[in-house]
N, C-alpha and C. Protein backbone atom coordinates (compact mmCIF):
# COMPACT_ATOMS: atom_id res chain seq x y z
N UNK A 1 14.86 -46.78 -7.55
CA UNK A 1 14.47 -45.43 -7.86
C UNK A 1 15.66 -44.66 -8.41
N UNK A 2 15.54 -43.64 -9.32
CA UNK A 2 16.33 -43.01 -9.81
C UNK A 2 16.66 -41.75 -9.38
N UNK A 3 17.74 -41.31 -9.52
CA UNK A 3 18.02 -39.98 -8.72
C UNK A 3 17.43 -38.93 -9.74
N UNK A 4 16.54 -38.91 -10.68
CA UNK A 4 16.07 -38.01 -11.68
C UNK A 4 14.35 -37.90 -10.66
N UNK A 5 14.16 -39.23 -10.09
CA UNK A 5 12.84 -39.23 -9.40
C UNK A 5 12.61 -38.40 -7.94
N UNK A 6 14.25 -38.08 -7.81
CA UNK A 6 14.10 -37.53 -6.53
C UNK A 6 14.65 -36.17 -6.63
N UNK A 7 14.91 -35.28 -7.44
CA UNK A 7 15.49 -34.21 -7.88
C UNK A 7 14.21 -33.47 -7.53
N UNK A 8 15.16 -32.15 -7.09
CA UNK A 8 14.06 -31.16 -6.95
C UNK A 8 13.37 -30.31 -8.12
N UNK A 9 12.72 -30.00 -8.90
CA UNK A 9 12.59 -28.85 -9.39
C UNK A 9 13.07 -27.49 -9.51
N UNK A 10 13.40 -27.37 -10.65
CA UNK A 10 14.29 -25.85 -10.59
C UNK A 10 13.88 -24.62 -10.14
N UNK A 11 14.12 -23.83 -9.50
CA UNK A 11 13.72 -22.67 -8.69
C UNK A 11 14.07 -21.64 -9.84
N UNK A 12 12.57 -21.34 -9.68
CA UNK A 12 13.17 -19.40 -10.81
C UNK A 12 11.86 -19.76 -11.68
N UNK A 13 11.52 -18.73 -12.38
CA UNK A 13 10.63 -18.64 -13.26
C UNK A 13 10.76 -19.52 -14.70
N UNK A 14 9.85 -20.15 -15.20
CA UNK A 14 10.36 -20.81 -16.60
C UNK A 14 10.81 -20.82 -17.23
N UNK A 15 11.60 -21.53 -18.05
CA UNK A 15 12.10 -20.81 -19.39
C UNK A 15 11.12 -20.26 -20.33
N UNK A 16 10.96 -19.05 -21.12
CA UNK A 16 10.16 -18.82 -22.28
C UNK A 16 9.19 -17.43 -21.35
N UNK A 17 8.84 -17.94 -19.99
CA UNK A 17 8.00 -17.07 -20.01
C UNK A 17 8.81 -15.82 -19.75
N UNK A 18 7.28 -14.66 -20.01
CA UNK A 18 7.48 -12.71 -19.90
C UNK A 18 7.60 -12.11 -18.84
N UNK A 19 8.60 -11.11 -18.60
CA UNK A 19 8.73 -10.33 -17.85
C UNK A 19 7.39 -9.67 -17.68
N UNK A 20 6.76 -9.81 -16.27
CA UNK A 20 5.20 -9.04 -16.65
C UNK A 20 5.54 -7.62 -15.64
N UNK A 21 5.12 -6.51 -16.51
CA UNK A 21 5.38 -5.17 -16.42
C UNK A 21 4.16 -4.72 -15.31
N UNK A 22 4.92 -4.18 -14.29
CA UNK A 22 4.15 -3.38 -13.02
C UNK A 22 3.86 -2.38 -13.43
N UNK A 23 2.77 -1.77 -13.16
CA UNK A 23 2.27 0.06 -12.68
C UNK A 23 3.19 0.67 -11.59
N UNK A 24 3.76 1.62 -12.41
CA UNK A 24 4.73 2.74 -11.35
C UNK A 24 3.54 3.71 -10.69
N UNK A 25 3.88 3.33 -9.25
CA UNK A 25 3.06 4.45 -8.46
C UNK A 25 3.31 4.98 -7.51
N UNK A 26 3.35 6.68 -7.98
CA UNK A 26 3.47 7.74 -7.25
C UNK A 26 2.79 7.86 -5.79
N UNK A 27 3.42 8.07 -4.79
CA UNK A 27 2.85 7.89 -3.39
C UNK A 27 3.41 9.41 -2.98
N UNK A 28 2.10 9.72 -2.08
CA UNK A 28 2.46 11.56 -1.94
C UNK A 28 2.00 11.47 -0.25
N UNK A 29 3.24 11.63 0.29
CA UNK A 29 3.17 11.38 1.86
C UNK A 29 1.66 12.59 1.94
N UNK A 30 1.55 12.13 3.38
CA UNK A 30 -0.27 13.24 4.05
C UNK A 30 0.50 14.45 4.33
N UNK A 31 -0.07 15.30 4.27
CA UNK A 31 0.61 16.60 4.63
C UNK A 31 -0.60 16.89 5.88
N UNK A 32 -0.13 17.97 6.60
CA UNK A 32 -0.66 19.01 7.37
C UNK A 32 -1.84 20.17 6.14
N UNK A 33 -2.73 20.60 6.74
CA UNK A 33 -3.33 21.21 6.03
C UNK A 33 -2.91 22.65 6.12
N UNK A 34 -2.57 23.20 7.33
CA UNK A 34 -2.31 24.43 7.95
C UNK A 34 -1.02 24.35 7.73
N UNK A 35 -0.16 23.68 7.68
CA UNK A 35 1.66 24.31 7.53
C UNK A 35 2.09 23.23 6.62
N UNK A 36 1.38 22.41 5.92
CA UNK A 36 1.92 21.28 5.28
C UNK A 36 3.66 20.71 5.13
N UNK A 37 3.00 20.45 6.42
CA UNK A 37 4.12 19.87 7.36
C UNK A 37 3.86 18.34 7.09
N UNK A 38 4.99 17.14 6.80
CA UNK A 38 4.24 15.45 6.55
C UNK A 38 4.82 14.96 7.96
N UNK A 39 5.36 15.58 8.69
CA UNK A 39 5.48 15.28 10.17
C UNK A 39 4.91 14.86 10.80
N UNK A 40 4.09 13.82 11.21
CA UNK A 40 3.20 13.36 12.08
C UNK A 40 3.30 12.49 13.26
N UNK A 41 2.22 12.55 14.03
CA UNK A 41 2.74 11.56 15.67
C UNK A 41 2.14 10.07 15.40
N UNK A 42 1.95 9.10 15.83
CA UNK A 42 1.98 8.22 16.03
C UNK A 42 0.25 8.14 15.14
N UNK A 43 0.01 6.94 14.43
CA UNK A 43 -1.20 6.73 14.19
C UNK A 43 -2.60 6.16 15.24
N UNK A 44 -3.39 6.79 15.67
CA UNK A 44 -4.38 6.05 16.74
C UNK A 44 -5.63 5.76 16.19
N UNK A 45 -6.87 5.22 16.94
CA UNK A 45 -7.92 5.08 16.25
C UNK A 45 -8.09 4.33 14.91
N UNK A 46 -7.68 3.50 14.27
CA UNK A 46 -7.56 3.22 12.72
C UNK A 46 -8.62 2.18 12.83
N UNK A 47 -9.31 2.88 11.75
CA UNK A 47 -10.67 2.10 11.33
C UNK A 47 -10.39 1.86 9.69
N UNK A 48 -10.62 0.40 9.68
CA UNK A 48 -10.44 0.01 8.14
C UNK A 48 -11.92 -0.75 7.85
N UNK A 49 -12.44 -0.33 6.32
CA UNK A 49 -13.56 -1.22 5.36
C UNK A 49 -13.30 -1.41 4.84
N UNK A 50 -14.02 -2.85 4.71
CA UNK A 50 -13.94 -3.25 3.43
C UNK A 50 -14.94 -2.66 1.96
N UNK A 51 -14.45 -1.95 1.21
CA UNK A 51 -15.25 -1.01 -0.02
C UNK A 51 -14.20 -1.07 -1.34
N UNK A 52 -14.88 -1.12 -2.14
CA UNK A 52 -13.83 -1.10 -3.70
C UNK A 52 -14.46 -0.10 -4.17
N UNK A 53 -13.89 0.16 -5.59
CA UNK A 53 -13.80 1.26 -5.90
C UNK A 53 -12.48 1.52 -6.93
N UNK A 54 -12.33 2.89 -6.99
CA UNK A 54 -11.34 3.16 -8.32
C UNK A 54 -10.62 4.92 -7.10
N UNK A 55 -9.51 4.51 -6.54
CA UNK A 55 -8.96 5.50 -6.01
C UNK A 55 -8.90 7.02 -6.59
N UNK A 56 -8.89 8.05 -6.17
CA UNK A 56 -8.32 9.25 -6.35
C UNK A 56 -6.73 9.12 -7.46
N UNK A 57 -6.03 8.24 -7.22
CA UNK A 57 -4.63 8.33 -8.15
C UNK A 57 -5.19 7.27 -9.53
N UNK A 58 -6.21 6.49 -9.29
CA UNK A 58 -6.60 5.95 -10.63
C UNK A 58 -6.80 4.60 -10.58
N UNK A 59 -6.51 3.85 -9.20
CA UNK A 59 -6.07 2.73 -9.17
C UNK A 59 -6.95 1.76 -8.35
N UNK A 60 -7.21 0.74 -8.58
CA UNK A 60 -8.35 0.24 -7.74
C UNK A 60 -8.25 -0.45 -6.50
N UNK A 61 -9.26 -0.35 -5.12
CA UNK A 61 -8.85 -0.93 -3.92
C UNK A 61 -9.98 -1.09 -3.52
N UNK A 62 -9.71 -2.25 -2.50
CA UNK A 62 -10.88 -2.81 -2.05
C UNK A 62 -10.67 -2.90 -0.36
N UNK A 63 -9.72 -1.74 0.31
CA UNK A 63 -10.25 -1.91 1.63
C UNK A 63 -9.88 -0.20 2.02
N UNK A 64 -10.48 0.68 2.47
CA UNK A 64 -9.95 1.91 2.96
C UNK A 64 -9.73 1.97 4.19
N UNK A 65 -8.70 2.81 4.52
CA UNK A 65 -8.18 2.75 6.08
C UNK A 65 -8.50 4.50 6.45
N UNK A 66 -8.93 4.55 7.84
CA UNK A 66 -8.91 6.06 7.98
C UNK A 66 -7.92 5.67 9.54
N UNK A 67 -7.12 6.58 9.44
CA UNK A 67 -6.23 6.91 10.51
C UNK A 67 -6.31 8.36 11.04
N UNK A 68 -6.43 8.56 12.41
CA UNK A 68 -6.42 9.69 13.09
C UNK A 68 -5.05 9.99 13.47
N UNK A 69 -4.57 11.35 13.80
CA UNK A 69 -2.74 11.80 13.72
C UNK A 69 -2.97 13.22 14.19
N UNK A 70 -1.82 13.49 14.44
CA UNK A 70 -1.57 14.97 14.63
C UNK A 70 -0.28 14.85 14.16
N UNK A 71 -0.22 16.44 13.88
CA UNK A 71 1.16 17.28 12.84
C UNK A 71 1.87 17.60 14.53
N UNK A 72 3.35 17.34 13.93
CA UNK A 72 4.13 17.32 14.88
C UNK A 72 4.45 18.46 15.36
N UNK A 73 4.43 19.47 13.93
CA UNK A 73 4.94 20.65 13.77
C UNK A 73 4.02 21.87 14.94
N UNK A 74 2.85 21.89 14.44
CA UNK A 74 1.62 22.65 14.98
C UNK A 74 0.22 22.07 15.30
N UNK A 75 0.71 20.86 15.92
CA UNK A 75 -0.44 20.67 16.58
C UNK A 75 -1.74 20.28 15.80
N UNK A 76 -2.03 20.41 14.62
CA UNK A 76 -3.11 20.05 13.66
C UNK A 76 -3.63 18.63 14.28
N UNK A 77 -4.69 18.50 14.67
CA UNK A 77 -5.40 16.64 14.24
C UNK A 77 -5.87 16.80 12.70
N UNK A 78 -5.80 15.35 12.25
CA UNK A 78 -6.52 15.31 10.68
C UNK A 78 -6.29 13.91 11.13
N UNK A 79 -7.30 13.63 9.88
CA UNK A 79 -7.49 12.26 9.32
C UNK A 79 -6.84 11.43 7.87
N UNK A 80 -5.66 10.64 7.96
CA UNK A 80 -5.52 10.30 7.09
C UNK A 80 -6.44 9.36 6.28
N UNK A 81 -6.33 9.25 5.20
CA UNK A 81 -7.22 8.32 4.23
C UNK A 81 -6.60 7.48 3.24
N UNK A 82 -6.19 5.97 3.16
CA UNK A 82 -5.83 5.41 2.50
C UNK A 82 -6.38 4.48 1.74
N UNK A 83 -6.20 4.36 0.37
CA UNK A 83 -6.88 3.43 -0.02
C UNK A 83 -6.06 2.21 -0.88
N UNK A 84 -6.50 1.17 -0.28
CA UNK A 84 -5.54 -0.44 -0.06
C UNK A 84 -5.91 -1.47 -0.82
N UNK A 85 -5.13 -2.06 -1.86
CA UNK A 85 -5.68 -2.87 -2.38
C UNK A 85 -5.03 -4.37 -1.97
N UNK A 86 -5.90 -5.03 -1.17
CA UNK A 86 -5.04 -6.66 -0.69
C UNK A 86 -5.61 -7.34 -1.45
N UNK A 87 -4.37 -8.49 -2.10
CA UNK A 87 -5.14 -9.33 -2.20
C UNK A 87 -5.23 -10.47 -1.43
């Protein structure tokens, strides 16, 4: 056997191929509604579905998460809302 038969394969992307260009995306922490404050306590309750769709920022996801929180600042409960795209 030849030591060409036992060589590993080169690590790294091919030669020739393209740099493939990502979507830059803006992420806008949850605010408080009453003092928009992004301070928040610990996340509880989190209920996630599975649903697709075309997000609020433009972008498409196929699982939404709702998280329950309170503002650290004043006490507010709210519900955060995220929307997740796994693949």
């Amino acid at each position: 056997m030849t030591t060409a038969a036992l060589s590993k394969p080169k690590a790294g992307r091919p030669k020739g191929s393209k740099t493939e260009q990502l979507p830059i995306v803006d992420f806008v922490l949850p605010q408080c509604s009453k003092c928009k404050s992004s301070e928040r306590t610990g996340y509880n309750n989190v209920k996630t579905r599975a649903s697709s769709g075309i997000a609020p920022d433009g972008y498409p996801y196929n699982f939404v998460s709702r998280k329950r929180t309170s503002c650290r600042n004043c006490g507010q409960r709210r519900i955060d809302v995220y929307y997740e795209n796994v693949i």
